[in-house]
N, C-alpha and C. Protein backbone atom coordinates (compact mmCIF):
# COMPACT_ATOMS: atom_id res chain seq x y z
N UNK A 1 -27.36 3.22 -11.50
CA UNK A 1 -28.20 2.22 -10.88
C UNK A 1 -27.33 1.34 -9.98
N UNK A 2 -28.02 1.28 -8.76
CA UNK A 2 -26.52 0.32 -7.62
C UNK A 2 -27.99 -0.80 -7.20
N UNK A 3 -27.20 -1.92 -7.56
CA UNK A 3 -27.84 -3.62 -7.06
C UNK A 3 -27.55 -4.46 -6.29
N UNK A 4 -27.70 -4.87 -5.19
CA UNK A 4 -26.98 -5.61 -4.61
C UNK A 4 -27.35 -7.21 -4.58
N UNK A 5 -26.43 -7.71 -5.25
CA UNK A 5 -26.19 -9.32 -5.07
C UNK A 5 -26.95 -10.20 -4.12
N UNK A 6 -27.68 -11.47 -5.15
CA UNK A 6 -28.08 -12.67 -4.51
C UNK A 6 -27.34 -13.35 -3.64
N UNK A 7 -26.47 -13.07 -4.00
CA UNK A 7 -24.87 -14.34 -3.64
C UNK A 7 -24.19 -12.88 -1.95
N UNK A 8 -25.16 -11.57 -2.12
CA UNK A 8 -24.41 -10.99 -0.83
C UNK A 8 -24.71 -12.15 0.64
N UNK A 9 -24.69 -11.78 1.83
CA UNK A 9 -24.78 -12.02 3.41
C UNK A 9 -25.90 -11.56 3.34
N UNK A 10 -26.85 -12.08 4.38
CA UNK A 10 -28.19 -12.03 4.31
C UNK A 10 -28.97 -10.57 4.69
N UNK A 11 -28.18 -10.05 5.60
CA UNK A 11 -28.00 -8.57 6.20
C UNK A 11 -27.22 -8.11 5.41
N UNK A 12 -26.34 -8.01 4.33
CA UNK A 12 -25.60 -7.13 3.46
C UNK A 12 -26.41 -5.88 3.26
N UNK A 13 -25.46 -4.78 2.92
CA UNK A 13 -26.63 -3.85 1.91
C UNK A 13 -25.67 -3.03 1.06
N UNK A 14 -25.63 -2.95 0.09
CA UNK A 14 -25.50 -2.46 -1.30
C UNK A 14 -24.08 -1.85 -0.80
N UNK A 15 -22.82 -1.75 -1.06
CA UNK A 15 -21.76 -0.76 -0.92
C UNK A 15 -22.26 0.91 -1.78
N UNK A 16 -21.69 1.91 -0.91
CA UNK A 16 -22.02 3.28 -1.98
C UNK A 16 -21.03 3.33 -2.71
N UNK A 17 -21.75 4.13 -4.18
CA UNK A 17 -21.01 4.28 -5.30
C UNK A 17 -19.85 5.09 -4.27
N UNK A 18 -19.57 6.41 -3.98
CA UNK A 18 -18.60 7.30 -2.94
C UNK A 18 -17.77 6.33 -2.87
N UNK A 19 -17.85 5.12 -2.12
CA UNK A 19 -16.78 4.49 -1.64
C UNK A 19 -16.28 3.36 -2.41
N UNK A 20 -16.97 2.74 -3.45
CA UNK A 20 -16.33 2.62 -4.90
C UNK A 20 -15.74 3.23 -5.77
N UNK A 21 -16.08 4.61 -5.44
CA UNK A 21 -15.25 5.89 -6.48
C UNK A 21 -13.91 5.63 -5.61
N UNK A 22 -14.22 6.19 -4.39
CA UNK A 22 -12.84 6.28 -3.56
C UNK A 22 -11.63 4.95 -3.56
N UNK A 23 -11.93 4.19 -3.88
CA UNK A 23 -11.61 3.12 -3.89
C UNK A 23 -10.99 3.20 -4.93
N UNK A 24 -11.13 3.01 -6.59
CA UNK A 24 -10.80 3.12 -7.86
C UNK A 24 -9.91 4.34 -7.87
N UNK A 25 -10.46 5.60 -7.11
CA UNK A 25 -9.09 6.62 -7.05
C UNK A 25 -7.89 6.68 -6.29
N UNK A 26 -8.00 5.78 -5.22
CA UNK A 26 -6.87 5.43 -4.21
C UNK A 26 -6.02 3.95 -4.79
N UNK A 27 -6.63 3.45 -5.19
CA UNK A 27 -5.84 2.33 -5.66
C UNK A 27 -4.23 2.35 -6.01
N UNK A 28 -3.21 1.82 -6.08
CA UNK A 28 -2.07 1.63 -6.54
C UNK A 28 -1.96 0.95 -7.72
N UNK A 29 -2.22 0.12 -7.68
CA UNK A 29 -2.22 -0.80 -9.01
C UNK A 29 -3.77 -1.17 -9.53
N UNK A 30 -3.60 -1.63 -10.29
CA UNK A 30 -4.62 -1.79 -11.41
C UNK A 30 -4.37 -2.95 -12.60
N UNK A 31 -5.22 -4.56 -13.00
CA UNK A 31 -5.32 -5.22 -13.31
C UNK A 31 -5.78 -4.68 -14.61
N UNK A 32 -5.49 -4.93 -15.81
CA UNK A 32 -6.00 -4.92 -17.63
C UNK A 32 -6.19 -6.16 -17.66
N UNK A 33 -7.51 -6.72 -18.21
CA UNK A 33 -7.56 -8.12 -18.65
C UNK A 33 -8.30 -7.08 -20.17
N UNK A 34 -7.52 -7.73 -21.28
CA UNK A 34 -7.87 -7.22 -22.83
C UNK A 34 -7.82 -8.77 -23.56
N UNK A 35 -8.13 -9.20 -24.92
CA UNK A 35 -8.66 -10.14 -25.70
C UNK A 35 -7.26 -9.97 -26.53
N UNK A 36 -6.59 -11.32 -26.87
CA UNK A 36 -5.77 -11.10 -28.07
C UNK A 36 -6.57 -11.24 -29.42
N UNK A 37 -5.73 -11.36 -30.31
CA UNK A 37 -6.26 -11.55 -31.78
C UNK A 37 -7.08 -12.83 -31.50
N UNK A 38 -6.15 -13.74 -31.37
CA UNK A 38 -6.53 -15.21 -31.17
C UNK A 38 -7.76 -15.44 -30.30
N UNK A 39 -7.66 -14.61 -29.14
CA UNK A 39 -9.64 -15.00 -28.43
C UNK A 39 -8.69 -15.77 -27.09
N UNK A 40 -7.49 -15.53 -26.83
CA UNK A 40 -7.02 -15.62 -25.77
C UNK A 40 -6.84 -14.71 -24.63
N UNK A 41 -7.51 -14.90 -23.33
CA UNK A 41 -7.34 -13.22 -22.15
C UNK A 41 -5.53 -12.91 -22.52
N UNK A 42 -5.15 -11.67 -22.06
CA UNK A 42 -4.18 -11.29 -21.75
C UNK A 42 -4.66 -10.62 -20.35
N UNK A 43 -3.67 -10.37 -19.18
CA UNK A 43 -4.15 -9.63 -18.48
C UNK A 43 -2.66 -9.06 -17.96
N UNK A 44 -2.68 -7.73 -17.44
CA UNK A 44 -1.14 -7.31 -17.06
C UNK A 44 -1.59 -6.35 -15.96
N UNK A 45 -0.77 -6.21 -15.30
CA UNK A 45 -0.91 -4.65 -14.21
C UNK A 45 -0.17 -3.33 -14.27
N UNK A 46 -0.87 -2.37 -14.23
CA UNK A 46 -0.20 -0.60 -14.62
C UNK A 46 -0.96 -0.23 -13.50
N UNK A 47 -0.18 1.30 -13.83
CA UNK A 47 -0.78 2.01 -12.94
C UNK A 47 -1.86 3.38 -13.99
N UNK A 48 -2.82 3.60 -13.32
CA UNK A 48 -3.90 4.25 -13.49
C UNK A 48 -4.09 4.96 -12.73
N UNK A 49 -5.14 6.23 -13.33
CA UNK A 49 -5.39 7.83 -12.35
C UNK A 49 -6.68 7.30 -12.61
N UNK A 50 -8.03 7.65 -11.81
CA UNK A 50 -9.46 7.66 -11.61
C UNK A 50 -9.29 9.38 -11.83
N UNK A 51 -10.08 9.84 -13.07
CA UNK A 51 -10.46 11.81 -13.58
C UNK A 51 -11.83 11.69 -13.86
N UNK A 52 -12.19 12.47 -13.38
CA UNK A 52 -13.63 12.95 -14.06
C UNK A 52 -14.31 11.76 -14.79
N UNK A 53 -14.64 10.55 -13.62
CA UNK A 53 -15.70 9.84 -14.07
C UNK A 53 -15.11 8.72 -14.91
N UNK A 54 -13.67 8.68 -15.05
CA UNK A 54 -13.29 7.64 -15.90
C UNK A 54 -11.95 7.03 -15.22
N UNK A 55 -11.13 6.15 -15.68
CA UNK A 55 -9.89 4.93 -15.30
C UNK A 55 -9.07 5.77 -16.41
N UNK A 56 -8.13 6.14 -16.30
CA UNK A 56 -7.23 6.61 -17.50
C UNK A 56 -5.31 5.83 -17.18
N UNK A 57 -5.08 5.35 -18.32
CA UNK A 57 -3.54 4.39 -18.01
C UNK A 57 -3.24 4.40 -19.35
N UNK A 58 -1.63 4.51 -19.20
CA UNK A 58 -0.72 4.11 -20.30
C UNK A 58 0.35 3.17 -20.76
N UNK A 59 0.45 2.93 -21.79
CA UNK A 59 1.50 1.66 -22.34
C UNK A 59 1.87 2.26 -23.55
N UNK A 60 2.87 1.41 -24.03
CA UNK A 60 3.81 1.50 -24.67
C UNK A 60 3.10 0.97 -26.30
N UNK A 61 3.40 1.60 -27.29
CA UNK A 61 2.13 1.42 -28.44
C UNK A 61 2.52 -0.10 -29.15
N UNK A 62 3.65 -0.70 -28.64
CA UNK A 62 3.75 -1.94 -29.25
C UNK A 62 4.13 -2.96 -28.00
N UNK A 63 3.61 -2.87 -26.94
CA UNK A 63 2.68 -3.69 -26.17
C UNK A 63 1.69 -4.47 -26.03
N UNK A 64 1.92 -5.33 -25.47
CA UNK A 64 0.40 -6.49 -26.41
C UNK A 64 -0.59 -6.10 -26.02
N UNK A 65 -0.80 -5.38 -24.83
CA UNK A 65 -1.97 -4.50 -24.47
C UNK A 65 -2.34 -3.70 -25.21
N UNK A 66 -2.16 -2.63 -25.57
CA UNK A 66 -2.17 -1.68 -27.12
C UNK A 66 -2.38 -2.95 -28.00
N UNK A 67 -1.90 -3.45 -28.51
CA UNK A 67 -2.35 -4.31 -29.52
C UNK A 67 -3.62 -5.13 -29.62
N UNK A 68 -3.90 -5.44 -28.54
CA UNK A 68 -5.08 -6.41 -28.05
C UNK A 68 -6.36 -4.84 -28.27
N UNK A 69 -5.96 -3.82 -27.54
CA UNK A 69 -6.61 -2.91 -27.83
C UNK A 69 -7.56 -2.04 -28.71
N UNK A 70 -5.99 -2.17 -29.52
CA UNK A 70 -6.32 -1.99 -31.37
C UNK A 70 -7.36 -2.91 -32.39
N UNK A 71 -7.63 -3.90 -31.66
CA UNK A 71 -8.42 -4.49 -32.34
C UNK A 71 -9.75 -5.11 -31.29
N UNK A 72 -9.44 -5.13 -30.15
CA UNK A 72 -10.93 -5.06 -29.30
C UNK A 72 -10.64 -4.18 -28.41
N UNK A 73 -11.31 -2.85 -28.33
CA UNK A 73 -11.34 -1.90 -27.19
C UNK A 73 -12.28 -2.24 -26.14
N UNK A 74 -12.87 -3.77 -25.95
CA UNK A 74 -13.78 -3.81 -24.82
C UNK A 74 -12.32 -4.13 -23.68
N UNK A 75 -12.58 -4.32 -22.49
CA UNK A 75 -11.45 -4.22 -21.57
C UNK A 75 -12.31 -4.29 -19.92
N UNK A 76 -11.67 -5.54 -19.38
CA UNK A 76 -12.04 -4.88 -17.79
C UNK A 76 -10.73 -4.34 -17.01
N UNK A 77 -10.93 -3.63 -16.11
CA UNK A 77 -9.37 -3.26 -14.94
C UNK A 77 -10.10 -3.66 -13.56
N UNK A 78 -9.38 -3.95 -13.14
CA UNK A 78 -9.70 -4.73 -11.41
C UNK A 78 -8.39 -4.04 -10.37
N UNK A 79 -9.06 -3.94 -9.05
CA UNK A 79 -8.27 -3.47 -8.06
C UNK A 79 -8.72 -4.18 -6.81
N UNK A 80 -8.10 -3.70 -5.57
CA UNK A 80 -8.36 -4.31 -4.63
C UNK A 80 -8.00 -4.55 -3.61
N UNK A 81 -7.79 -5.39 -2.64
CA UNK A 81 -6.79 -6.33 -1.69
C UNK A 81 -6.69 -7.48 -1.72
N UNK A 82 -5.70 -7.95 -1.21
CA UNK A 82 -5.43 -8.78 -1.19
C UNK A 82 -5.12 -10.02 0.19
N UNK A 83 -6.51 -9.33 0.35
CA UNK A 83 -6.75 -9.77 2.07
C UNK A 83 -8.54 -10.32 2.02
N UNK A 84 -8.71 -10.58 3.32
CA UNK A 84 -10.20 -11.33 3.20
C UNK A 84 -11.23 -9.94 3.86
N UNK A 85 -10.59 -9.30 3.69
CA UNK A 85 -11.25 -8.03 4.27
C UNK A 85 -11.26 -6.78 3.50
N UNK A 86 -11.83 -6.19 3.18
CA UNK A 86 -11.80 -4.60 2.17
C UNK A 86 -12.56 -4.79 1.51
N UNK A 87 -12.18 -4.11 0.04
CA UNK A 87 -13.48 -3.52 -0.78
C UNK A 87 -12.75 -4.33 -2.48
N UNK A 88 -12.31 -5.05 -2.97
CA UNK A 88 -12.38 -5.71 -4.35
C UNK A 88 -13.41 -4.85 -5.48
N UNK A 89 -12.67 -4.34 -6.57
CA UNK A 89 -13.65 -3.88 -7.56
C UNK A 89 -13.11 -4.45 -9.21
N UNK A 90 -14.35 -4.75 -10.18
CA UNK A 90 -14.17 -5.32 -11.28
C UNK A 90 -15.05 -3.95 -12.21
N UNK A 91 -14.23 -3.20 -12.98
CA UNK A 91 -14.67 -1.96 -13.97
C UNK A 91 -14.69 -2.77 -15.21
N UNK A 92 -16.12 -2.61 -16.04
CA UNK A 92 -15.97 -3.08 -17.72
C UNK A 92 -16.15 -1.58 -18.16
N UNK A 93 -15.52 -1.81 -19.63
CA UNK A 93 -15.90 -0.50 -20.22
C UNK A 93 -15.18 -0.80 -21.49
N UNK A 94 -14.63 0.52 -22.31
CA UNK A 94 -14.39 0.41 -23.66
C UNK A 94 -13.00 1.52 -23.76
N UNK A 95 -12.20 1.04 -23.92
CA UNK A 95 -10.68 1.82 -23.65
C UNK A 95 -10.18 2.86 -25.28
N UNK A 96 -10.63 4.21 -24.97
CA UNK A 96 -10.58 4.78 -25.90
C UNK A 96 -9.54 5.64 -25.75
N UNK A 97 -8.36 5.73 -27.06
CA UNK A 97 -7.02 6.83 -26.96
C UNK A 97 -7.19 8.24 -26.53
N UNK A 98 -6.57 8.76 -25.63
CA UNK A 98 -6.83 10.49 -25.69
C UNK A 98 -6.21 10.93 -26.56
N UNK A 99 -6.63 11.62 -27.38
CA UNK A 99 -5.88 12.63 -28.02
C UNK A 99 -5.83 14.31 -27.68
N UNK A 100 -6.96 14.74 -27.07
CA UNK A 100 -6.64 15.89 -26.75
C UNK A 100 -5.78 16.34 -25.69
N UNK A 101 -4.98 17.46 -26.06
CA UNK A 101 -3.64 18.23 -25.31
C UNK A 101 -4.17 18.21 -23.92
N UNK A 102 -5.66 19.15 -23.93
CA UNK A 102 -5.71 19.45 -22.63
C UNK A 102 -6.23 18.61 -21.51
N UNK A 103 -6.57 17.40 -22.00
CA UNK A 103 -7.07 16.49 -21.53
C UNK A 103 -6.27 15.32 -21.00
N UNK A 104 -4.92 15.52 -21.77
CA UNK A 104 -3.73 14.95 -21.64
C UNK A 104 -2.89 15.12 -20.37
N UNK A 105 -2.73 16.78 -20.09
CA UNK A 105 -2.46 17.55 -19.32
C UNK A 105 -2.77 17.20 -18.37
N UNK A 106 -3.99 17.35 -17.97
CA UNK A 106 -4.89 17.06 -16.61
C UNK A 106 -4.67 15.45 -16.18
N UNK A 107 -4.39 14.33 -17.03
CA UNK A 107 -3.98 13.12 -16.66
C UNK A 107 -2.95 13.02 -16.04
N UNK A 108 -1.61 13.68 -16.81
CA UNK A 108 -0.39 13.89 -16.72
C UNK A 108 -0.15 14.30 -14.83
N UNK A 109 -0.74 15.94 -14.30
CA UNK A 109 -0.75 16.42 -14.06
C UNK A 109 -1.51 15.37 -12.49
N UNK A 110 -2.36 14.54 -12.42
CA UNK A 110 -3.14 13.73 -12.12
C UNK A 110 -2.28 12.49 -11.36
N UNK A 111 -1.23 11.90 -12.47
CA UNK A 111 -0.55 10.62 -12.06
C UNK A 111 0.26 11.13 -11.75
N UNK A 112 1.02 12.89 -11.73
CA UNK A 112 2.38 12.96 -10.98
C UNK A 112 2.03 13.53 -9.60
N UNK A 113 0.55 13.81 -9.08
CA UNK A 113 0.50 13.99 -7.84
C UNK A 113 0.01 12.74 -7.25
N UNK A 114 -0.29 11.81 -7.85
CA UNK A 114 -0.60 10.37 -7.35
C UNK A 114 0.63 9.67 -6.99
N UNK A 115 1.55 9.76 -7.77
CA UNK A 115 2.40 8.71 -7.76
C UNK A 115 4.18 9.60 -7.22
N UNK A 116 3.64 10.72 -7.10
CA UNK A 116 4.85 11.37 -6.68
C UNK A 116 6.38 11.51 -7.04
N UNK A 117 7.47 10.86 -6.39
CA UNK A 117 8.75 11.15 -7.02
C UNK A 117 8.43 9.91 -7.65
N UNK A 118 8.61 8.81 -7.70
CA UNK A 118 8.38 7.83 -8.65
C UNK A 118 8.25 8.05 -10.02
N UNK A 119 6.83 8.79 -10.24
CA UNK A 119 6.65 9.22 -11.44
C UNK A 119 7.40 10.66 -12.27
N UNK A 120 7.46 11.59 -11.29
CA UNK A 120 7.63 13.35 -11.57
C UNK A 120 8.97 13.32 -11.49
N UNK A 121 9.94 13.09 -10.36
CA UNK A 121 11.39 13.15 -10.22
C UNK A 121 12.37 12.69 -11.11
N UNK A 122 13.58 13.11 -11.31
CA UNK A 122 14.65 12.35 -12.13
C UNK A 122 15.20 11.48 -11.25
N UNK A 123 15.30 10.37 -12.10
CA UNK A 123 15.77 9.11 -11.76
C UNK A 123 15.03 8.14 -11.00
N UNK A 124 13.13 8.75 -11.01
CA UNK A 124 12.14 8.00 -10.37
C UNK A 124 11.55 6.74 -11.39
N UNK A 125 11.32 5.71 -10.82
CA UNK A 125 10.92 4.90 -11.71
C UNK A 125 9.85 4.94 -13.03
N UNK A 126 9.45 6.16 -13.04
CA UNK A 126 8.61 6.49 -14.45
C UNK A 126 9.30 7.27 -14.94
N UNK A 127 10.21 8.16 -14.40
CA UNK A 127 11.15 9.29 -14.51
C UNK A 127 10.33 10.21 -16.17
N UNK A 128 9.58 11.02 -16.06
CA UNK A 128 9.88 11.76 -17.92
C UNK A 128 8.47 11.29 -18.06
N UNK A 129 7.80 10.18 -17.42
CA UNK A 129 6.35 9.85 -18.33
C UNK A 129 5.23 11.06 -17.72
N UNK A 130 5.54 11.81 -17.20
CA UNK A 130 4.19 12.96 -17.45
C UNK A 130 4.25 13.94 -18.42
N UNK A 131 5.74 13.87 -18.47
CA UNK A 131 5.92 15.09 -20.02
C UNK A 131 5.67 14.04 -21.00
N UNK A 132 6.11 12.90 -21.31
CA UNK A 132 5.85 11.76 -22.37
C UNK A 132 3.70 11.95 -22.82
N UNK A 133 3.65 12.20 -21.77
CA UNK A 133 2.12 11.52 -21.65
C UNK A 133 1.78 13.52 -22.29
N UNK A 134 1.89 14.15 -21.76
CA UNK A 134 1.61 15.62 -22.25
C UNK A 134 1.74 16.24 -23.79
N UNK A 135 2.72 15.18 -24.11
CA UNK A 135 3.22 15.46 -25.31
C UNK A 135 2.38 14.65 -26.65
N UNK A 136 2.11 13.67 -25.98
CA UNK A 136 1.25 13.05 -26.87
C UNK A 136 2.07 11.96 -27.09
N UNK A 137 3.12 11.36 -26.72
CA UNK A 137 4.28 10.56 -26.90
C UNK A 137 4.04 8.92 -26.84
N UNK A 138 3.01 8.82 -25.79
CA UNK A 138 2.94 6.94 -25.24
C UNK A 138 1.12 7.38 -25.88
N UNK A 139 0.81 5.96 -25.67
CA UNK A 139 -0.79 6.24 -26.29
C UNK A 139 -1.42 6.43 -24.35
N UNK A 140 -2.25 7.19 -24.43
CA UNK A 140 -2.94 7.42 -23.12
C UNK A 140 -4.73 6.89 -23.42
N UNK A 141 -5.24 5.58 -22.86
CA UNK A 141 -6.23 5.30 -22.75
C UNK A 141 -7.47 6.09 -21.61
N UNK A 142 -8.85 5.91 -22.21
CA UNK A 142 -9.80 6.06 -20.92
C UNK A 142 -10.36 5.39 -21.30
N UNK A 143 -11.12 4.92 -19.96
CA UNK A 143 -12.41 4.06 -19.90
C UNK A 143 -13.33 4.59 -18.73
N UNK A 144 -14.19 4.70 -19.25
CA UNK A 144 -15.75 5.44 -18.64
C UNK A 144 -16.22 3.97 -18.10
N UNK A 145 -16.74 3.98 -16.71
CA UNK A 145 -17.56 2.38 -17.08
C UNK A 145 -18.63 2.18 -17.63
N UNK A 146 -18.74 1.20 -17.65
CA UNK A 146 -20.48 0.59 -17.84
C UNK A 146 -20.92 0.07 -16.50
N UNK A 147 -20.50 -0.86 -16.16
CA UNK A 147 -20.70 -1.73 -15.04
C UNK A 147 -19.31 -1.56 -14.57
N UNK A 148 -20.02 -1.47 -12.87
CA UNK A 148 -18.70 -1.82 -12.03
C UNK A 148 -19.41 -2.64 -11.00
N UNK A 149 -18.60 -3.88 -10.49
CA UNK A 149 -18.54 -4.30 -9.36
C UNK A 149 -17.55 -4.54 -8.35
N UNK A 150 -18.54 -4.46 -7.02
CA UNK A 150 -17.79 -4.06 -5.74
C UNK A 150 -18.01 -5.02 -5.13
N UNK A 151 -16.97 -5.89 -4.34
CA UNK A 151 -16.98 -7.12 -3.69
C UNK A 151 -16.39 -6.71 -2.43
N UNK A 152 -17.35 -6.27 -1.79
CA UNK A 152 -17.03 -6.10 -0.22
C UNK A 152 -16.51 -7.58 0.84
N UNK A 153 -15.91 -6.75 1.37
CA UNK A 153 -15.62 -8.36 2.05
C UNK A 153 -15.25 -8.27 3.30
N UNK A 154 -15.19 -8.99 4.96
CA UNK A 154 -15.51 -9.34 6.16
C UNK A 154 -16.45 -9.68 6.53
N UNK A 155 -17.06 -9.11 7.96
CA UNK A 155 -17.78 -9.53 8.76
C UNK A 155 -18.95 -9.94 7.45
N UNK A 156 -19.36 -8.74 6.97
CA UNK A 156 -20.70 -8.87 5.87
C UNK A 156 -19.96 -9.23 4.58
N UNK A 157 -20.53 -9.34 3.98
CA UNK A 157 -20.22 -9.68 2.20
C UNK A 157 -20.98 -9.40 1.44
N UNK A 158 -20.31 -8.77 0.74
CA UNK A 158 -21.58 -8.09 -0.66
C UNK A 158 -21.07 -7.89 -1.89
N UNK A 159 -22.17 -7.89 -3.00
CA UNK A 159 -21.23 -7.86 -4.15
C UNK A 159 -22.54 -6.92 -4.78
N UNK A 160 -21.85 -5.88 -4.91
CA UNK A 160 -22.64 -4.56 -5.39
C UNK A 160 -22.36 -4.75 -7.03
N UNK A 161 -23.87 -4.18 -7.71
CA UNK A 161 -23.47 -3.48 -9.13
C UNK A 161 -23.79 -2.73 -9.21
N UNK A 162 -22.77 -1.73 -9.60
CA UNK A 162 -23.19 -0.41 -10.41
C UNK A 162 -22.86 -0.29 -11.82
N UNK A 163 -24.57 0.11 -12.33
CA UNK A 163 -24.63 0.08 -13.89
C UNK A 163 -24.69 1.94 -14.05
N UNK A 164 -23.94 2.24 -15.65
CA UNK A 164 -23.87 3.36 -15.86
C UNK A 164 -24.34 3.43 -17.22
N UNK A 165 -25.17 4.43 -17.67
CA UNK A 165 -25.72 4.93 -18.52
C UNK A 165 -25.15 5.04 -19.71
């Protein structure tokens, strides 16, 4: 279901899901805002692959993210620019561990053609985390959304929702 905002430009019209997908899969970085124990936000930035309909990212299992996790799996991730112009997006959803191999694989396989020598190469700044992540080694999250919003922004302005089933 795609809605477009009271608060859009009077001529706005709805951003397409396509270019909210595209958006969430091109991204570089990626915002975690998760709940501590206490009922305080945490929020940190990783990097994330957009697969088959979901946000998939990893951390380290005694990370306060993982931890915040472990005990509330609700979670938003945010992307964007950082300019007065582009496309801003806010994903809610529910951040669940992968455990399956082959599903692992395809993530793995996912963030080392995204992120290139960085991630895949020796001596790249992830150096080892796609075999880490294959192996079952770091915890590997997904989140499917529920709601996403898209905060278009220039000439027009709009603030799209897309609700998911």
């Amino acid at each position: 279901m795609t809605e477009l905002s009271a608060f859009s430009s009077p001529d706005a019209m709805p951003t397409a899901w396509s270019r909210g997908r595209a958006a969430l899969a091109g991204a570089d970085l990626y915002w975690l805002s998760t709940v501590r124990p206490d009922g305080r936000p945490h929020v940190a930035p990783l990097l994330g692959v957009w697969l088959a309909g979901a946000l998939y990212f990893c951390t380290g299992p005694d990370e306060r993210k993982a931890k915040n996790l472990a005990g509330n799996p609700h979670c938003i991730l945010t992307t964007g620019c950082n300019t007065l112009d582009g496309l801003d997006l806010v994903l809610e959803g529910t951040a669940g561990i992968v455990a399956d191999l082959t599903e692992l694989g395809r993530v793995a396989d996912t963030y080392e053609l995204k992120y290139g020598p960085h991630f895949a190469a020796p001596g790249g700044t992830w150096s080892g985390l796609g075999d880490a992540i294959r192996r079952a080694e770091v915890p590997v999250y997904r989140v499917a959304p529920v709601t996403v919003f898209g905060f278009a922004k220039g000439g027009t302005y709009s603030q799209t929702r897309w609700a998911f089933p």
